[in-house]
Protein backbone atom coordinates (compact mmCIF):
# COMPACT_ATOMS: atom_id res chain seq x y z
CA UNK A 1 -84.60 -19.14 152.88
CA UNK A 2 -81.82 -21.78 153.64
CA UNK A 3 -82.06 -23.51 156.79
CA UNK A 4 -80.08 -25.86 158.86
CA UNK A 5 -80.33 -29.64 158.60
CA UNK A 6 -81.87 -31.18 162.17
CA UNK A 7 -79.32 -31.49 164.70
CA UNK A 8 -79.42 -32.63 168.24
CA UNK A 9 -78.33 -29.91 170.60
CA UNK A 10 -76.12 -30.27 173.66
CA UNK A 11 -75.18 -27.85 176.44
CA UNK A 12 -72.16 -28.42 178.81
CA UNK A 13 -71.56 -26.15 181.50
CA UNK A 14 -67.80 -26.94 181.65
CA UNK A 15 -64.60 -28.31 179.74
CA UNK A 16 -64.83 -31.34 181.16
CA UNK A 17 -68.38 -31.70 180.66
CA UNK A 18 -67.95 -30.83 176.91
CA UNK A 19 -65.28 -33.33 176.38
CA UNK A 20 -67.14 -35.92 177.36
CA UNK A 21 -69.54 -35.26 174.74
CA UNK A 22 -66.99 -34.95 172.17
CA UNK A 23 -65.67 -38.04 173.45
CA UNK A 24 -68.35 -40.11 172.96
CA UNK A 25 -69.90 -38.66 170.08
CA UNK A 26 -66.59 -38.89 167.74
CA UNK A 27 -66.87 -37.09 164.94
CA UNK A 28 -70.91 -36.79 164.55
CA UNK A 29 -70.04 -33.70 166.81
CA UNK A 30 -68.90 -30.43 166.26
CA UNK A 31 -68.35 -27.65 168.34
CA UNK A 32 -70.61 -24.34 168.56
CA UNK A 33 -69.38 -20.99 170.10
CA UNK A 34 -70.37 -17.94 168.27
CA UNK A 35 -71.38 -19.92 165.04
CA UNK A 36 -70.87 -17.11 162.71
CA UNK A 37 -68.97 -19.49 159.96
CA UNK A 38 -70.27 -23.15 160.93
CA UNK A 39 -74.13 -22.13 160.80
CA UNK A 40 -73.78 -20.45 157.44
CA UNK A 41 -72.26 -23.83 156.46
CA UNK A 42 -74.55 -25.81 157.64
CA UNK A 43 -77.22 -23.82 155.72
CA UNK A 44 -74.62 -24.70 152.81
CA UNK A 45 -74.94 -28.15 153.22
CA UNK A 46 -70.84 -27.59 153.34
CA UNK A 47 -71.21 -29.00 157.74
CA UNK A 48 -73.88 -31.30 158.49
CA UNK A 49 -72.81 -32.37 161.84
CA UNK A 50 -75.90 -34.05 163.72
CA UNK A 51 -74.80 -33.03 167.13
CA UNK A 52 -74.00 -29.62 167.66
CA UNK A 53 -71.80 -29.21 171.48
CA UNK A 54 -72.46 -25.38 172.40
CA UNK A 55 -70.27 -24.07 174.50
CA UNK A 56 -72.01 -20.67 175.51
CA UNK A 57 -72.73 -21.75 179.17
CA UNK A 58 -68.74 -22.83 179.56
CA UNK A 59 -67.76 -19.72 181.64
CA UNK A 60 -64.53 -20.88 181.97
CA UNK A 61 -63.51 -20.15 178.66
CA UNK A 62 -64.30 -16.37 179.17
CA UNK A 63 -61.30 -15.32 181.43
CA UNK A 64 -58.39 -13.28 180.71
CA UNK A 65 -55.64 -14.07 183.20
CA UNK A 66 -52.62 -12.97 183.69
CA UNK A 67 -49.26 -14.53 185.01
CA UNK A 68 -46.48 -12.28 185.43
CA UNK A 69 -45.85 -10.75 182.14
CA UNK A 70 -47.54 -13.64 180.16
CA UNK A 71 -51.52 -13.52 179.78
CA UNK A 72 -54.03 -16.40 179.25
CA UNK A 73 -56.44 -16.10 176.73
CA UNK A 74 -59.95 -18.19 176.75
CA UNK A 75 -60.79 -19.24 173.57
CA UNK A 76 -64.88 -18.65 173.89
CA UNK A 77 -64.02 -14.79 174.46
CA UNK A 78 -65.90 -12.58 171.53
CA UNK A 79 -63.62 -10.75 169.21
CA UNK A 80 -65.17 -7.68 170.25
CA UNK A 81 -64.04 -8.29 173.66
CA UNK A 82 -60.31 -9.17 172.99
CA UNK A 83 -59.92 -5.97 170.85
CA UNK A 84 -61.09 -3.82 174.33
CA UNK A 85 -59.18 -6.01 176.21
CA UNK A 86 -56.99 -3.50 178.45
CA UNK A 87 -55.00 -6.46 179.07
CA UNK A 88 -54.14 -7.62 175.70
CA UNK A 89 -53.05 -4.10 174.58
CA UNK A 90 -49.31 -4.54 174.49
CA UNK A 91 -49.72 -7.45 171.69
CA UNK A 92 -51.09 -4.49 169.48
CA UNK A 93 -51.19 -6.98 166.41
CA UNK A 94 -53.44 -9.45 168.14
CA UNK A 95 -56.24 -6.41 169.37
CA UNK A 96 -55.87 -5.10 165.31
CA UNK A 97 -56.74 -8.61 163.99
CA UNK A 98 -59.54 -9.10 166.26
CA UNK A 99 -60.82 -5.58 165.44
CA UNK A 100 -60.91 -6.20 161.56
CA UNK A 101 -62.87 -9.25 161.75
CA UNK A 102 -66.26 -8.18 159.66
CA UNK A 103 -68.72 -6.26 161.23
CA UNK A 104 -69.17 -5.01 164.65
CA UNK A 105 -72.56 -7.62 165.22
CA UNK A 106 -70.11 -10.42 163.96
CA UNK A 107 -67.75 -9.56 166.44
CA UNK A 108 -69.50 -9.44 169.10
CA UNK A 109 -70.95 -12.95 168.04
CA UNK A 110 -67.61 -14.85 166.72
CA UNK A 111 -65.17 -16.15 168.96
CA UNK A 112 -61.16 -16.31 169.41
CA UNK A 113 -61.35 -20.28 169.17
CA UNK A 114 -63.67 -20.29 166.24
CA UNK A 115 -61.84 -17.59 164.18
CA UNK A 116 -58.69 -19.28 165.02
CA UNK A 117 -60.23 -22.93 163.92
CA UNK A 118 -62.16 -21.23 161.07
CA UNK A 119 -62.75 -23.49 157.84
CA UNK A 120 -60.78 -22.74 154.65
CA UNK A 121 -62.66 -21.21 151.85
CA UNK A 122 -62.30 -21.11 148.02
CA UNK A 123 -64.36 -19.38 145.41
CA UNK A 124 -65.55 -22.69 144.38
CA UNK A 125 -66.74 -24.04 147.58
CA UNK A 126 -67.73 -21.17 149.60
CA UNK A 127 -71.32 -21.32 147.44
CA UNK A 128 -74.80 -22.46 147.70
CA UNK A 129 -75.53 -26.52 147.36
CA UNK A 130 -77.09 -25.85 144.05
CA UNK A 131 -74.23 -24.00 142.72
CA UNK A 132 -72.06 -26.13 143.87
CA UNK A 133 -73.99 -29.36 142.38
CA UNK A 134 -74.19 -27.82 138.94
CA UNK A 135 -70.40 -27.71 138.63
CA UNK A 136 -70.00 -31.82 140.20
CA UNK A 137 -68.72 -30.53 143.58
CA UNK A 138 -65.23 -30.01 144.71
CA UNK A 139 -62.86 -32.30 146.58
CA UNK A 140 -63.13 -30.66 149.35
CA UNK A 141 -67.11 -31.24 150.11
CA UNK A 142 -69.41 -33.28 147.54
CA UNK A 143 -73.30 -33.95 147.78
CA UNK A 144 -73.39 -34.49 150.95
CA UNK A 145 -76.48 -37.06 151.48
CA UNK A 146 -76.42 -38.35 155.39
CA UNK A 147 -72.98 -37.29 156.10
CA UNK A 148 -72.04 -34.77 158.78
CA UNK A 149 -68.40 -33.26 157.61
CA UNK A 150 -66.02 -32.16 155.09
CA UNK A 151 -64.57 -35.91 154.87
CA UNK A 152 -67.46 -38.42 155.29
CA UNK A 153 -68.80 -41.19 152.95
CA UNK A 154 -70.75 -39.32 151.45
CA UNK A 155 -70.10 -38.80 147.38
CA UNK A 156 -67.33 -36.17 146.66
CA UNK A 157 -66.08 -34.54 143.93
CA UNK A 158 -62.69 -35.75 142.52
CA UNK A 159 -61.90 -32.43 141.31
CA UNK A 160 -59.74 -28.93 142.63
CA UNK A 161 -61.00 -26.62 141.06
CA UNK A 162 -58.71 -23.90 141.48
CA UNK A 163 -56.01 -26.24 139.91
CA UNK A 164 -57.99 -28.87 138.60
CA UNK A 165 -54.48 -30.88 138.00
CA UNK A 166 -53.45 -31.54 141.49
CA UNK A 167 -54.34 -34.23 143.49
CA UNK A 168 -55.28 -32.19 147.09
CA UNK A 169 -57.88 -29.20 148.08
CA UNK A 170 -56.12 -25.61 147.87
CA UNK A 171 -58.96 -24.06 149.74
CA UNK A 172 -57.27 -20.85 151.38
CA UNK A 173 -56.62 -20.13 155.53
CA UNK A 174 -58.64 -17.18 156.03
CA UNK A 175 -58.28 -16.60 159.69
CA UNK A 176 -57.32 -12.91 160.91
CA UNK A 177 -56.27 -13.80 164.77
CA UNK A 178 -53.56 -16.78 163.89
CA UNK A 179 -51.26 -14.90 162.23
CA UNK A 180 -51.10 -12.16 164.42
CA UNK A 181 -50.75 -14.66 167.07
CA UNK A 182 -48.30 -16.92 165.64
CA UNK A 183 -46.14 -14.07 165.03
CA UNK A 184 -46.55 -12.96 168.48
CA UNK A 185 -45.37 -16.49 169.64
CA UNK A 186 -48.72 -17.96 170.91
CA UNK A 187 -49.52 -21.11 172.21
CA UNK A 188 -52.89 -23.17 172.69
CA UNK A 189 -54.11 -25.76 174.90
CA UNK A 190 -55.65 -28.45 173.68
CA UNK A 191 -58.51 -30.63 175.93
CA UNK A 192 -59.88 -34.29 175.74
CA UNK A 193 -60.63 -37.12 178.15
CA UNK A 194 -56.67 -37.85 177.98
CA UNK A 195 -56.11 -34.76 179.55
CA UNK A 196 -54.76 -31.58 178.02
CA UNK A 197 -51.48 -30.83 175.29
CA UNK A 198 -50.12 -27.44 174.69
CA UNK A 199 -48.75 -26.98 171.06
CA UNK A 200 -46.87 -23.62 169.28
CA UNK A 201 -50.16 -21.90 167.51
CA UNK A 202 -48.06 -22.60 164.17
CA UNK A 203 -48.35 -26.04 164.93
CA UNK A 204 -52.26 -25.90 164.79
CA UNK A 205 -52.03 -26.13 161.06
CA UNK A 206 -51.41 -28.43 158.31
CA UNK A 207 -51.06 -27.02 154.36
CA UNK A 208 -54.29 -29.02 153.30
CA UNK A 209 -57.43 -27.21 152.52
CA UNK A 210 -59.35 -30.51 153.55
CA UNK A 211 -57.41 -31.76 157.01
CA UNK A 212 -55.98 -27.88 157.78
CA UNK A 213 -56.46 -28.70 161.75
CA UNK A 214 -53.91 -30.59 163.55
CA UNK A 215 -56.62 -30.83 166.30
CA UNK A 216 -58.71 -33.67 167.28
CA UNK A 217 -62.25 -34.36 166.70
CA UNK A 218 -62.26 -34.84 170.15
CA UNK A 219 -60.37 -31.96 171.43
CA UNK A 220 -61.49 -28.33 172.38
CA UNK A 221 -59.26 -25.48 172.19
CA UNK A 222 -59.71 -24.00 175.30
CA UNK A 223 -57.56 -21.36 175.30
CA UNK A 224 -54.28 -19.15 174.27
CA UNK A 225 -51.09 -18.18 176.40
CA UNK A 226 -48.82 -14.74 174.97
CA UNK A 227 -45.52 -14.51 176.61
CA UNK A 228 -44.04 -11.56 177.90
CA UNK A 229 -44.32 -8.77 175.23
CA UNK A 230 -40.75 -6.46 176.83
CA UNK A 231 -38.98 -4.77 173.87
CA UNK A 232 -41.37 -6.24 170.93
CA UNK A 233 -43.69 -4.21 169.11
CA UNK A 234 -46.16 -5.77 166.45
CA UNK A 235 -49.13 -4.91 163.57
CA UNK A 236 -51.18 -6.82 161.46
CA UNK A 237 -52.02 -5.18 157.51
CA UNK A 238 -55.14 -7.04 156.02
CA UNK A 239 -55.94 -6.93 152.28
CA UNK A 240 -60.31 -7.02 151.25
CA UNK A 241 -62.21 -5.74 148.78
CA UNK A 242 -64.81 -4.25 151.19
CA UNK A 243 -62.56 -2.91 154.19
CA UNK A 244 -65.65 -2.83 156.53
CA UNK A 245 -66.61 -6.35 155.96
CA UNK A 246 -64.50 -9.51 153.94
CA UNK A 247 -62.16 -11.82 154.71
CA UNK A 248 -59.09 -11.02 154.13
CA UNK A 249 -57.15 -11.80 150.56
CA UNK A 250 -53.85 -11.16 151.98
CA UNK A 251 -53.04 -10.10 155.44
CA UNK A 252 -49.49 -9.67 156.64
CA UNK A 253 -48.52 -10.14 160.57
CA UNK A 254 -45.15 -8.38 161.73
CA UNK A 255 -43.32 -8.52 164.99
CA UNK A 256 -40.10 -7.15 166.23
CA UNK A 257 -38.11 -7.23 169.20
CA UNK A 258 -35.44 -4.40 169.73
CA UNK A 259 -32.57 -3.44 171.40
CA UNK A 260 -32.64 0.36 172.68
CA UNK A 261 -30.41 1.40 170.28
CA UNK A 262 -33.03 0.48 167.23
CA UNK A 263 -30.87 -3.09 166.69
CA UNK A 264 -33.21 -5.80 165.38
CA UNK A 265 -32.95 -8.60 168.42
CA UNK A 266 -35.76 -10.79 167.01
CA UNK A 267 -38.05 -10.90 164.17
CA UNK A 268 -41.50 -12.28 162.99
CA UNK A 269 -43.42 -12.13 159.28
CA UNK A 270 -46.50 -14.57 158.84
CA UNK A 271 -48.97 -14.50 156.03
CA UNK A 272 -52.35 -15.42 156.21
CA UNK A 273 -54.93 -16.08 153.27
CA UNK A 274 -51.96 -16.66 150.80
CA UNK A 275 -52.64 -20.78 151.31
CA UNK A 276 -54.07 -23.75 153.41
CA UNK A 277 -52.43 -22.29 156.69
CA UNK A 278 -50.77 -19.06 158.19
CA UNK A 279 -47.29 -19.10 156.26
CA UNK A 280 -44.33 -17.86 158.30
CA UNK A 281 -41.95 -15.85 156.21
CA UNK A 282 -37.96 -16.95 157.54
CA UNK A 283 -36.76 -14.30 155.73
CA UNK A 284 -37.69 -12.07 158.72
CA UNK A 285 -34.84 -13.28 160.29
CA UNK A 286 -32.51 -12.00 158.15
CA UNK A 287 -33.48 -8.57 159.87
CA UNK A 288 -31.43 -9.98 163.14
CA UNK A 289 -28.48 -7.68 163.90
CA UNK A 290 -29.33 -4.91 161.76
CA UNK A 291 -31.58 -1.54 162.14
CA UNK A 292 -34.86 -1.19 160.13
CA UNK A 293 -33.21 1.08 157.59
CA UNK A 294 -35.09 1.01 153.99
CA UNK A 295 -32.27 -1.09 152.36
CA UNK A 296 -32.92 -3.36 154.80
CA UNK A 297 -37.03 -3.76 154.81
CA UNK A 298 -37.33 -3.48 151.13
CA UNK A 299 -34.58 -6.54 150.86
CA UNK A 300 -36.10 -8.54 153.57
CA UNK A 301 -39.89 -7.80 151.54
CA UNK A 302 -38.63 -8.44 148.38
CA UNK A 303 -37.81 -12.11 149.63
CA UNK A 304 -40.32 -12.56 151.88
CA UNK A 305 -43.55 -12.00 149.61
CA UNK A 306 -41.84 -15.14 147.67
CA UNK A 307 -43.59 -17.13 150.48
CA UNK A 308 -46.97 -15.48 149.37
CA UNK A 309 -48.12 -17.89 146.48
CA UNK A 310 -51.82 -17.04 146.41
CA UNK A 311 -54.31 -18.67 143.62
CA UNK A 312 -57.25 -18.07 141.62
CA UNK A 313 -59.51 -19.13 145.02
CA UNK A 314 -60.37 -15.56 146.28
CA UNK A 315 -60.93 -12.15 145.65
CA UNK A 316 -58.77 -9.67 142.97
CA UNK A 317 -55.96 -11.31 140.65
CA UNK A 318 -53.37 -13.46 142.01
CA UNK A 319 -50.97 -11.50 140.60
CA UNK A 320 -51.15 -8.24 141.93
CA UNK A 321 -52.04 -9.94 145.12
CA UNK A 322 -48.72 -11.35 145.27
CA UNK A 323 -47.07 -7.75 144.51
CA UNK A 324 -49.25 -6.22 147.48
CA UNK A 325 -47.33 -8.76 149.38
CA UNK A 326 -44.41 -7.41 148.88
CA UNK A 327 -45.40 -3.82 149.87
CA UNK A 328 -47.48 -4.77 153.09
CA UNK A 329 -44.54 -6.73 154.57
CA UNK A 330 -42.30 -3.05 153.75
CA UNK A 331 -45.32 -0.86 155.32
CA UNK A 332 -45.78 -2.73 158.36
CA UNK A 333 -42.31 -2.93 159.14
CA UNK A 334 -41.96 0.68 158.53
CA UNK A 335 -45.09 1.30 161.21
CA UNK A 336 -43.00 -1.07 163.23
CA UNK A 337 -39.58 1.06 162.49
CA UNK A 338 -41.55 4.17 163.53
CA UNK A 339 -42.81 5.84 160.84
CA UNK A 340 -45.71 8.07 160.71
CA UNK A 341 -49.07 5.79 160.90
CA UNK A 342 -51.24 8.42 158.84
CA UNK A 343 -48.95 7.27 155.50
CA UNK A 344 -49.20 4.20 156.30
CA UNK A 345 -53.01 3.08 156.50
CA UNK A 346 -55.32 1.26 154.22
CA UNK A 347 -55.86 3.92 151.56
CA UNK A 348 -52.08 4.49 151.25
CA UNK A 349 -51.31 0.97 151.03
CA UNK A 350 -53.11 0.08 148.55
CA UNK A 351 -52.21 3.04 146.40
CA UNK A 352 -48.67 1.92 147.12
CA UNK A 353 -49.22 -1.69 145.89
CA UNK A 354 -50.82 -0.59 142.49
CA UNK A 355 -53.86 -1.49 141.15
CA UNK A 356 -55.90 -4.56 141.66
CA UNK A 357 -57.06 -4.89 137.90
């Protein structure tokens, strides 16, 4: 049985409370909410951190409030609870993401902050310490020894091993709730002693499979903010091997914003588990002005899924990965156009994208 290295365990009661902590710790701490990736890691020897700041008693980060047409998300909300959210209905892509998270007992465990902060993972790292030893470790986490994080001084492979010729960590983003958010337009709030900074969710993330948070070590997402959802209608298409159960391999995130007559007044594409962060597709734009005829979504798919580079770090061949790309951005904007959902769910779209082997 793998077990966790000793920690010391602290309990705030508020933001505040928890910042301080944070604050004073640096980066010995990390931050516990549902812990349905960082224990497993820690059993991994992949996160040794020796204080662990739980925030299960901040209440405050369990409200769903709403401002007009706009809601506010907290970020220490289950996933099981955001996906019944009554309030959170008319961002249908963000209640779908939450909903396909694993299992229903990891749902109601895992959090909206920690799936939205969740580490990358890679074939090569995602394995036991002994595994990972017998191949000299990865860049990304090596022995491990005394050290507490992904970056530390403790040894470290020099290697990638997905592409063992480049000089940074190509570990993938596997999160299911930023895509669907960033296409919906989200923002997050960011807390520390110095106070608190809102960012674009897109901004969260950096394209390194090491450093993929723009966040502090001392800063706690504390929550989300959706802005009005009039005229938009969204969907989120994930790609596993087990659809009950994995991360995703591909998922695809699509938002629209139309006129009565069917006109195309905004558009969003974002791919997630295709690299080190959620990947927003521009060529959604090109959608602007038009209707959603089929000329028009199979053009704007066809250049879109050119944004989907996915390696040999997860599940299924790269290659027909990237062609399922290109049919999940075409199938969700058809959902999104109209079209009948019963031809359009996971069975279907995978028989539409070909086979994986």
């Amino acid at each position: 049985m793998m077990r966790c290295p000793p920690f010391s365990y602290r309990a705030p009661t508020t933001v505040d409370e928890a910042v301080r902590i944070l604050a004073g710790e640096g980066p010995r701490a990390m931050l516990l909410a549902g812990g349905t990736d960082l224990v497993p890691n820690m059993k991994r020897r992949q996160q040794t951190p020796p204080v662990l700041v739980s925030l299960r008693r901040v209440a405050g980060l369990r409200e769903v409030t709403a401002d007009g047409a706009s809601v506010t998300v907290g970020a220490g909300l289950t996933l099981a609870q955001l996906a019944a959210h009554p309030l959170l209905r008319p961002w249908t892509a963000f209640g779908r993401a939450a909903d396909s998270v694993a299992t229903p007992h990891i749902r109601n465990a895992g959090t909206l902050g920690g799936n939205l902060c969740l580490d990358t993972r890679c074939n090569y790292y995602d394995q036991n310490y002994e595994w990972r030893k017998a191949i000299d470790f990865c860049m990304k986490r090596g022995e491990g020894g005394d050290g507490w994080a992904m970056r530390n001084d403790a040894p470290q492979g020099s290697v990638c091993w997905v592409a063992p010729g480049s000089k940074r960590c190509w570990a993938v983003s596997s999160t299911d709730s930023a895509p669907a958010l960033i296409a919906l337009g989200a923002e997050v709030t960011l807390c520390s002693t110095a106070g608190k900074r809102t960012i674009p969710l897109a901004d969260l993330y950096r394209d390194d499979g090491i450093d993929y948070l723009a966040k502090r070590p001392d800063e706690l997402l504390s929550e989300v903010r959706l802005g009005d959802p009039s005229g938009w209608r969204s969907t989120y298409w994930k790609l596993r091997r087990r659809e009950a159960f994995d991360f995703p391999v591909l998922s695809v995130a699509a938002a629209v914003k139309l006129a009565s007559d069917g006109t195309v007044l905004d558009a969003r594409l974002v791919f997630g588990a295709v690299a080190s962060h959620p990947v927003v597709a521009l060529a959604a734009q090109k959608l602007v002005g038009a209707r959603l005829t089929d000329e028009a979504i199979d053009a704007v798919a066809a250049e879109a899924s050119k944004h989907a580079k996915p390696l040999d770090n997860t599940d299924f061949s790269l290659g027909w990965r990237k062609r399922v790309a290109k049919a999940y951005v075409a199938g969700a904007l058809r959902e999104l156009r109209g079209d009948d959902p019963s031809l359009l769910g996971p069975h279907a779209r995978r028989a539409a994208a070909l086979r994986p082997f």
